[in-house]
C-alpha atoms as a PDB file:
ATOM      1  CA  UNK A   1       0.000   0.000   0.000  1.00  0.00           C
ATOM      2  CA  UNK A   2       3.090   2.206   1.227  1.00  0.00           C
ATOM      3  CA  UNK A   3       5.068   1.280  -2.045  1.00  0.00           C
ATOM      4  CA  UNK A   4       1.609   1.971  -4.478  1.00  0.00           C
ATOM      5  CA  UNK A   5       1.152   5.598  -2.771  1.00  0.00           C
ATOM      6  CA  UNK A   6       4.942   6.503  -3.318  1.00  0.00           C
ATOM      7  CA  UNK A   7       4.464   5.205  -6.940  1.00  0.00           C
ATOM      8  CA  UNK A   8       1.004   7.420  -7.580  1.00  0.00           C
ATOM      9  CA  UNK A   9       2.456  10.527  -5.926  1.00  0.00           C
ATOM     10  CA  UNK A  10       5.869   9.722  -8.168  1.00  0.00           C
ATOM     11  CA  UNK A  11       3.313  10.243 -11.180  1.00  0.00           C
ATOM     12  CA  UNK A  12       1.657  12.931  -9.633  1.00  0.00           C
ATOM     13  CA  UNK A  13       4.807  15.098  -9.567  1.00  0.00           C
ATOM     14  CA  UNK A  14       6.374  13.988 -13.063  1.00  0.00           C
ATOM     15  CA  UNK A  15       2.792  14.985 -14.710  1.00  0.00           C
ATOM     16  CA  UNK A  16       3.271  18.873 -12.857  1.00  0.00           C
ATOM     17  CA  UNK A  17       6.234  18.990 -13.675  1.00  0.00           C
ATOM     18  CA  UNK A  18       5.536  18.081 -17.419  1.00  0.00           C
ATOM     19  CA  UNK A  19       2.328  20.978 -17.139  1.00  0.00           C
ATOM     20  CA  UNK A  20       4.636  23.179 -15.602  1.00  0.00           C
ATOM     21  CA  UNK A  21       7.324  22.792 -18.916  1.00  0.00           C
ATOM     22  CA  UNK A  22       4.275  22.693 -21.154  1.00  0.00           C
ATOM     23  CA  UNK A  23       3.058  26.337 -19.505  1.00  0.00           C
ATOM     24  CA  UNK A  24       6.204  27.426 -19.892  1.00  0.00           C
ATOM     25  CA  UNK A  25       6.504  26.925 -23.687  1.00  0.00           C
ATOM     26  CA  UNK A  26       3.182  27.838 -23.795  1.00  0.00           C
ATOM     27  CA  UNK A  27       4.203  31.556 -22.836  1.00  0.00           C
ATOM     28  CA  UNK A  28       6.916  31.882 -24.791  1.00  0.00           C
ATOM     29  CA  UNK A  29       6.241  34.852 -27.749  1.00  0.00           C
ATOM     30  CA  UNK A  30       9.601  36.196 -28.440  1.00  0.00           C
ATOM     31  CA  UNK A  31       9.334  34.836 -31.914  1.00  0.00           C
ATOM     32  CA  UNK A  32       7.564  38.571 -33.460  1.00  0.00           C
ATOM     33  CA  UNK A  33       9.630  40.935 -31.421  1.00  0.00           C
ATOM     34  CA  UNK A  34      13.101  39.429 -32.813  1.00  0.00           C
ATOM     35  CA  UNK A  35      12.084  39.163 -36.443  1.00  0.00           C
ATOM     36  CA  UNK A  36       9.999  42.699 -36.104  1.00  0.00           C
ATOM     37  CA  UNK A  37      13.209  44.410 -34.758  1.00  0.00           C
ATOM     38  CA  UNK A  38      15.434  41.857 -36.918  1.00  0.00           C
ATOM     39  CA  UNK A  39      13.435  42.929 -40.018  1.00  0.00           C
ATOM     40  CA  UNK A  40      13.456  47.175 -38.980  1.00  0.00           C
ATOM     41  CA  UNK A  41      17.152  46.829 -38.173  1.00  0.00           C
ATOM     42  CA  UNK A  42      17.954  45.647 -41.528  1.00  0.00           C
ATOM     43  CA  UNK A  43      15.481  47.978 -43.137  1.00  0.00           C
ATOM     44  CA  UNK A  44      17.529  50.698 -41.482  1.00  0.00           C
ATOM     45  CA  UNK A  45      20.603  50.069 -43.165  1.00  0.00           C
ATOM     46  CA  UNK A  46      19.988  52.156 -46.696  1.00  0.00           C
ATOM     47  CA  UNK A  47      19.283  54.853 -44.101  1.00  0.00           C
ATOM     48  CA  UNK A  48      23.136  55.101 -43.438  1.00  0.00           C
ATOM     49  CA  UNK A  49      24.478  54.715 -47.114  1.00  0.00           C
ATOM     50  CA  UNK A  50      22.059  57.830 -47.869  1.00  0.00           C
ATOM     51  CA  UNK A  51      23.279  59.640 -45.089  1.00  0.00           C
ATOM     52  CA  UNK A  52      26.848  59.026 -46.040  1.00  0.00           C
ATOM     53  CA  UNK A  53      26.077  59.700 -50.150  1.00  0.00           C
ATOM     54  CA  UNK A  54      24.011  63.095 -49.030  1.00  0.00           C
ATOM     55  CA  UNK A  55      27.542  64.291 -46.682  1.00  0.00           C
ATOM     56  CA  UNK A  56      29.654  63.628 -49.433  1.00  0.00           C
ATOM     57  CA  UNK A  57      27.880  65.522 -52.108  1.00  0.00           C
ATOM     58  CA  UNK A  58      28.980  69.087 -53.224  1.00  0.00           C
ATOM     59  CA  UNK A  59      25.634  70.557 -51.226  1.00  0.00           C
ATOM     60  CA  UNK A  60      26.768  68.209 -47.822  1.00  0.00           C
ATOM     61  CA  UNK A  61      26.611  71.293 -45.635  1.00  0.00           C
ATOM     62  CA  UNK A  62      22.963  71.676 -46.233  1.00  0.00           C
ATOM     63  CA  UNK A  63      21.952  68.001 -45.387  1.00  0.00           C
ATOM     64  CA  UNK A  64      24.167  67.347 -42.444  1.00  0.00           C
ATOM     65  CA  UNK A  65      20.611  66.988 -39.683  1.00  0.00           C
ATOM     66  CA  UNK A  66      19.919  63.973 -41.950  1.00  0.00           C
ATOM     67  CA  UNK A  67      21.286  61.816 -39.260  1.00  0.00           C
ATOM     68  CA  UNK A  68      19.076  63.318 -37.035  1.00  0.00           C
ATOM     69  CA  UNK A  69      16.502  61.844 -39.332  1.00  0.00           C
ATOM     70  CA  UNK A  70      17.882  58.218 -38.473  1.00  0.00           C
ATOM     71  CA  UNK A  71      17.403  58.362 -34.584  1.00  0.00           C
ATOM     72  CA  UNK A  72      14.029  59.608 -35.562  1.00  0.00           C
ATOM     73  CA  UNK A  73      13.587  56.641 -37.691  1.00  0.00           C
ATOM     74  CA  UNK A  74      14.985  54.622 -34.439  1.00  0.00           C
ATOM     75  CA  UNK A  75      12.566  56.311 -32.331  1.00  0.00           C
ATOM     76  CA  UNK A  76       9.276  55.365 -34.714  1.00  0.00           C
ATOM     77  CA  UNK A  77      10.632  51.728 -34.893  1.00  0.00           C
ATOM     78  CA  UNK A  78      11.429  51.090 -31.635  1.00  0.00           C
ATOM     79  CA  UNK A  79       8.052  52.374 -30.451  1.00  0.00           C
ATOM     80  CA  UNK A  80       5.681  51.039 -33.150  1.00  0.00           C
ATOM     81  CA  UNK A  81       7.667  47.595 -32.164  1.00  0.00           C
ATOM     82  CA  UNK A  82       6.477  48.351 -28.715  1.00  0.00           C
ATOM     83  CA  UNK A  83       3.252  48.533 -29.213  1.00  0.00           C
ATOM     84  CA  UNK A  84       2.954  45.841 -31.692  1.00  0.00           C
ATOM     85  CA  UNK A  85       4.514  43.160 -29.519  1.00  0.00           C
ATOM     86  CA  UNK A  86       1.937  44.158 -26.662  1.00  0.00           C
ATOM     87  CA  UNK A  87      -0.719  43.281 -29.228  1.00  0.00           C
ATOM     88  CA  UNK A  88       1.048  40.411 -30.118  1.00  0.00           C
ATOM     89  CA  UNK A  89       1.471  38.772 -26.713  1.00  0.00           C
ATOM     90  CA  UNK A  90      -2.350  39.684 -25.755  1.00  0.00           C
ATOM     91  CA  UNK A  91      -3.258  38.224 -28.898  1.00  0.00           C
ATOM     92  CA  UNK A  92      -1.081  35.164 -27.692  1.00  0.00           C
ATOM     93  CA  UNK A  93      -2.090  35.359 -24.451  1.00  0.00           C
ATOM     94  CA  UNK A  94      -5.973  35.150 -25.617  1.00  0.00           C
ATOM     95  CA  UNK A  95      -5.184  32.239 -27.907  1.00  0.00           C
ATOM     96  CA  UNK A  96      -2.542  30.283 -25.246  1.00  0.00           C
ATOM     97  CA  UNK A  97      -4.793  30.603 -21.893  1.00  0.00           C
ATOM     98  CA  UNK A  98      -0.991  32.245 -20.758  1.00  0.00           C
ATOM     99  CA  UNK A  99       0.856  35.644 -21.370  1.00  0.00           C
ATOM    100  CA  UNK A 100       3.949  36.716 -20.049  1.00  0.00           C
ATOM    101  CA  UNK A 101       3.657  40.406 -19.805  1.00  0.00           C
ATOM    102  CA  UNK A 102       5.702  42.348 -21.728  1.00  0.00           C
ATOM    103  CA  UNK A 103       5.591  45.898 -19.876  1.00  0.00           C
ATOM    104  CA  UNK A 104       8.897  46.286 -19.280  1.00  0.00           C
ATOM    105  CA  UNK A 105      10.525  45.658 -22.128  1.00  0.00           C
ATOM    106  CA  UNK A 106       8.202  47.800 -23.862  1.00  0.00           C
ATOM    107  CA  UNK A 107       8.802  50.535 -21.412  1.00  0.00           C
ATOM    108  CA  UNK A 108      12.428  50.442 -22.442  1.00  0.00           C
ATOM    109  CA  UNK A 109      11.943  50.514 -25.983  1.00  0.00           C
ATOM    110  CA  UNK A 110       9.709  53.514 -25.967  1.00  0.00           C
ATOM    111  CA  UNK A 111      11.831  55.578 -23.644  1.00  0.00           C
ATOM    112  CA  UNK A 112      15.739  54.350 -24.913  1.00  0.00           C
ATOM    113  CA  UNK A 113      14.573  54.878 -27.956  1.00  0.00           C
ATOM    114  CA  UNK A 114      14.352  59.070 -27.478  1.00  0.00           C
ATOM    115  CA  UNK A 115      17.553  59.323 -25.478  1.00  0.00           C
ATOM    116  CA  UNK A 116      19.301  60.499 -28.856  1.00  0.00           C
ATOM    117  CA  UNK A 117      17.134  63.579 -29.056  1.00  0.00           C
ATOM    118  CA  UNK A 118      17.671  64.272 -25.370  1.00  0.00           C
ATOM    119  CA  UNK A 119      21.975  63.955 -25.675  1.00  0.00           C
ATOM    120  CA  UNK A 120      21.046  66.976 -28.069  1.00  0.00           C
ATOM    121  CA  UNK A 121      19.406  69.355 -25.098  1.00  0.00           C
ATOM    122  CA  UNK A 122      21.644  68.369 -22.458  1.00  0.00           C
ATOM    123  CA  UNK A 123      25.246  69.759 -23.190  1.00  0.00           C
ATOM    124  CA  UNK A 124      27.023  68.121 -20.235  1.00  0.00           C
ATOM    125  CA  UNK A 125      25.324  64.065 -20.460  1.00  0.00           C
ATOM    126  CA  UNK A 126      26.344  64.997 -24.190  1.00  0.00           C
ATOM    127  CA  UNK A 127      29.756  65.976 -23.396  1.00  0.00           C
ATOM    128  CA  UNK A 128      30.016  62.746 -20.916  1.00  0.00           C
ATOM    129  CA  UNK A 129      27.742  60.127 -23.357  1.00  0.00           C
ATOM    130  CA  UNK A 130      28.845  61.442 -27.026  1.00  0.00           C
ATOM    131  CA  UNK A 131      30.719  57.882 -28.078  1.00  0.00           C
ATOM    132  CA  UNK A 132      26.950  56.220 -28.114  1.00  0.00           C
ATOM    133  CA  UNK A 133      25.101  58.841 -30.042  1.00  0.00           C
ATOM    134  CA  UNK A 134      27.645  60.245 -32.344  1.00  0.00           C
ATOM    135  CA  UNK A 135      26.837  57.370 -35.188  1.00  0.00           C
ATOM    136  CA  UNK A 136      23.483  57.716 -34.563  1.00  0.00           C
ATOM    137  CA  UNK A 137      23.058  53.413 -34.215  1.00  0.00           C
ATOM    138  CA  UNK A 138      21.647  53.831 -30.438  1.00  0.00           C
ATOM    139  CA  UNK A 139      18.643  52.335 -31.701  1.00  0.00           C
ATOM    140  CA  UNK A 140      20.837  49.130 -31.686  1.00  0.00           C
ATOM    141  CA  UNK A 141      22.075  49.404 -27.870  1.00  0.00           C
ATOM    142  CA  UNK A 142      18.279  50.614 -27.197  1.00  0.00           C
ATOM    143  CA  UNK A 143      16.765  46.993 -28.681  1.00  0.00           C
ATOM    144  CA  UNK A 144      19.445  44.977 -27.027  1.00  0.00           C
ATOM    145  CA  UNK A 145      17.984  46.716 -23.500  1.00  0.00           C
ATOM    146  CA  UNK A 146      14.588  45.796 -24.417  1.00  0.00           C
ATOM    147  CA  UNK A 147      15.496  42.218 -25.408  1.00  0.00           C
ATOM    148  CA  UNK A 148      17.407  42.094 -22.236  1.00  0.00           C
ATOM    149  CA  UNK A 149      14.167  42.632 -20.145  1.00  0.00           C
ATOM    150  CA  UNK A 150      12.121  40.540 -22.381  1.00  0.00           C
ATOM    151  CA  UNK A 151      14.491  37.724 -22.082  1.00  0.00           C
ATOM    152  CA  UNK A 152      14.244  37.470 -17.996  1.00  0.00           C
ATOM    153  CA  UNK A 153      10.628  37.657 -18.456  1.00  0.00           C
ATOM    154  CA  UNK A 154      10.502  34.947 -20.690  1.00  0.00           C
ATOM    155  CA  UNK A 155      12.965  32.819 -18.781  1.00  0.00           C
ATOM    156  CA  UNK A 156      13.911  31.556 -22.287  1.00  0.00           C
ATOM    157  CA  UNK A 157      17.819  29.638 -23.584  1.00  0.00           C
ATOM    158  CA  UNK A 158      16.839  30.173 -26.586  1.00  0.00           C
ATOM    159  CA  UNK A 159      15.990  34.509 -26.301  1.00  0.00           C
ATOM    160  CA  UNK A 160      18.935  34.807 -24.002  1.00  0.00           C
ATOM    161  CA  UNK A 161      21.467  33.136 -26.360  1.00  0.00           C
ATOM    162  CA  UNK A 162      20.104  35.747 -28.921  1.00  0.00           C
ATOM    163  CA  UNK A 163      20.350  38.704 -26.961  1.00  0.00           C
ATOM    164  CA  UNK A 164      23.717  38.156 -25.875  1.00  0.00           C
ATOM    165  CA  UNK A 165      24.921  37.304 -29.780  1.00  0.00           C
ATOM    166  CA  UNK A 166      22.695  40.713 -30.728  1.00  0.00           C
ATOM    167  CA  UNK A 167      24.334  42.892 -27.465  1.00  0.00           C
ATOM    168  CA  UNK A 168      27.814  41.723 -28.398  1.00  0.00           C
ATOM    169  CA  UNK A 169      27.578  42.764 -31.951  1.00  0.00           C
ATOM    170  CA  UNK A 170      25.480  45.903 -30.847  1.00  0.00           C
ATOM    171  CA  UNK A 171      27.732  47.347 -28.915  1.00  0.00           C
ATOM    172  CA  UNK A 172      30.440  47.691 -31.144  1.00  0.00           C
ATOM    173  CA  UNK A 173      28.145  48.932 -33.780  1.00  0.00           C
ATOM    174  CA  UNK A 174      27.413  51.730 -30.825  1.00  0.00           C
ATOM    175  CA  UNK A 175      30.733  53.291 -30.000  1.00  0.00           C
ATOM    176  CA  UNK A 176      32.874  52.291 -32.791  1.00  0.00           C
ATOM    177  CA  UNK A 177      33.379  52.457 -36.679  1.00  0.00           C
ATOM    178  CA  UNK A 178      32.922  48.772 -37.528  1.00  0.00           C
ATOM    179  CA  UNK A 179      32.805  49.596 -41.193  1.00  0.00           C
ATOM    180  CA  UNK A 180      36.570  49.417 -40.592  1.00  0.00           C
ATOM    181  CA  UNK A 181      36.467  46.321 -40.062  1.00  0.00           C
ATOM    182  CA  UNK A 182      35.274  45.343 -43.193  1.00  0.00           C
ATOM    183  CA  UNK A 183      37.579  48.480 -45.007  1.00  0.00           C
ATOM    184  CA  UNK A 184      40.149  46.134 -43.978  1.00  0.00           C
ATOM    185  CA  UNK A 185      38.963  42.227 -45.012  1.00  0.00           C
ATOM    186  CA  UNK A 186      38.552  44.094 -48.553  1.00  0.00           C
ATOM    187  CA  UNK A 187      41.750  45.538 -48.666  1.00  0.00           C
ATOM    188  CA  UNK A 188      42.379  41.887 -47.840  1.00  0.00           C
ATOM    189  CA  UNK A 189      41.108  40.435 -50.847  1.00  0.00           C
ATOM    190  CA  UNK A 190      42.440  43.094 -52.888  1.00  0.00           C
ATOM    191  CA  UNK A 191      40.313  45.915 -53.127  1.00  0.00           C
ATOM    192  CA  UNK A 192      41.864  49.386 -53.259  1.00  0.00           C
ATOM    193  CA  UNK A 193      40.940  52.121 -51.741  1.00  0.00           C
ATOM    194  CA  UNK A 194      39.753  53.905 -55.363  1.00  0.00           C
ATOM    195  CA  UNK A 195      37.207  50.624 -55.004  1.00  0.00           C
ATOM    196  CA  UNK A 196      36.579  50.587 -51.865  1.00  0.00           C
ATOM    197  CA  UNK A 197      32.629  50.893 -51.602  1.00  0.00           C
ATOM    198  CA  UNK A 198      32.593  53.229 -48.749  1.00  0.00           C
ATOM    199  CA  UNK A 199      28.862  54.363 -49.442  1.00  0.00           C
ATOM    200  CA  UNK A 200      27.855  50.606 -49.363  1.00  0.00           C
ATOM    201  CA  UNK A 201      29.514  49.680 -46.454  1.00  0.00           C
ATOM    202  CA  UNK A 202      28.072  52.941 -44.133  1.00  0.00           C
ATOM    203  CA  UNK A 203      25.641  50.503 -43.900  1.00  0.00           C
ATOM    204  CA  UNK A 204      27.138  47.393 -42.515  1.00  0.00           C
ATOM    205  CA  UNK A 205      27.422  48.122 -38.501  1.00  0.00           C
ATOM    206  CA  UNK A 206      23.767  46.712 -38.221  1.00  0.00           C
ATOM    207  CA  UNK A 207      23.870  44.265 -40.663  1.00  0.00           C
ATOM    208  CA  UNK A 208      25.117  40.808 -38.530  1.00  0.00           C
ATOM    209  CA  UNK A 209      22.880  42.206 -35.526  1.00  0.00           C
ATOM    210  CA  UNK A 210      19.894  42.225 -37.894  1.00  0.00           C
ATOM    211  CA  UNK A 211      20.731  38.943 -39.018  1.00  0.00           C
ATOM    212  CA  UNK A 212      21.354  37.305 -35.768  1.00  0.00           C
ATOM    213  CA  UNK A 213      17.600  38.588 -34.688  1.00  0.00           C
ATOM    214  CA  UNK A 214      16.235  37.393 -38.012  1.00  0.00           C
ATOM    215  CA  UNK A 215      17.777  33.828 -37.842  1.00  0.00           C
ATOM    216  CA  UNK A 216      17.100  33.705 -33.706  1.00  0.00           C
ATOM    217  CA  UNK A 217      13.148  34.406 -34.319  1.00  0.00           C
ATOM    218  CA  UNK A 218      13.116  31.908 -37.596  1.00  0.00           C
ATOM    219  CA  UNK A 219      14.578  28.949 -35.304  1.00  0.00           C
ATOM    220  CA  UNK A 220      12.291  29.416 -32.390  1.00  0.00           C
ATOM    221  CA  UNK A 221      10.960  26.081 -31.927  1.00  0.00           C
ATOM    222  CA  UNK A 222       7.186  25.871 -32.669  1.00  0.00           C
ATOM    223  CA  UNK A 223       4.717  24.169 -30.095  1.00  0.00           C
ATOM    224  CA  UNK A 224       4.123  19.821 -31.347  1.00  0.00           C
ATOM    225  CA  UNK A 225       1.877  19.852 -28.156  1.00  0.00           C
ATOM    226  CA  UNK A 226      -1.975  20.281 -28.931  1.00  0.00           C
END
């Protein structure tokens, strides 16, 4: 009788803890944010080969704020993605029976996203904060917050093994000229500097973190439970 009620409450726990793994996966969302901010952040990148065409032209000194123009691009992405992943986890919620809320990663990406436009009125955070705004890719340090947030809400491997790929190619992007990078694996191959595509390549710092969010939210593994 002893042995029979160790065996039935044996079951009992290995069937909560299966519910409990199942409710778990259940809440999981993350796949829209990462391919919506995958998707914008490689959207983003003709932004910077304008920008760099437009200072290089004969009439450069009357389209400098351009790049102003870019952290207000940031700014409308960051918040519109915002928005759309609270829809998209209430809509998952509804359809799930489970939500994980997503306030405060949504809070960051709405507020991050402005502090460009605030280094501009405040001389002295400028003065100390310059290196991240002066490229005008915060928007990339700005999403890796967010994702940060989202990813100890979801309690997810598979988002936090993303987000640290995306921070640690984000950050560079952020507060240095990575394009150098890639000035030099083309002198490499033998591309002179009279061929260099420097236009082209003004757009490369958020290229690998747009693919690393793209390829994280395409291998999210789907749901085989019913």
């Amino acid at each position: 009788m002893t042995q029979n009620a160790a065996n039935e409450a044996g079951n009992l726990l290995d069937e909560v803890n299966v519910l409990r793994a199942r409710a778990r996966t259940d809440r999981h969302a993350f796949r829209f944010p990462l391919l919506f901010f995958g998707g914008f952040t490689l959207a983003t990148a003709p932004l910077y080969v304008i920008d760099f065409e437009l200072r290089e032209s004969p009439e450069g000194t009357f389209t400098w704020p351009f790049g102003e123009w870019i952290d207000m691009v940031w700014l409308a992405g960051l918040v519109a993605g915002a928005g759309l992943t609270v829809w998209w986890y209430r809509r998952h919620g509804h359809r799930a029976g489970i939500q994980t809320s997503p306030r405060n990663p949504t809070i960051i990406w709405s507020t991050a996203g402005a502090a460009p436009l605030v280094w501009t009125l405040l001389p002295l955070v400028g003065f100390l904060l310059w290196p991240f705004f002066i490229r005008d890719t915060f928007g990339l340090l700005a999403s890796a917050l967010g994702l940060i947030a989202l990813a100890r809400a979801e309690r997810s491997r598979h988002l936090w093994i993303v987000t640290a790929l995306y921070t640690a190619t984000a950050v560079p992007a952020v507060v240095y000229d990575v394009q150098n990078q890639y000035h030099h694996l083309f002198h490499l191959f033998g591309v002179s500097p009279q061929e260099m595509p420097y236009g082209l390549l003004q757009g490369s710092p958020v290229l690998l973190p747009a693919m690393i969010l793209l390829v994280g939210g395409l291998t999210v593994r789907r749901k085989t439970h019913p």
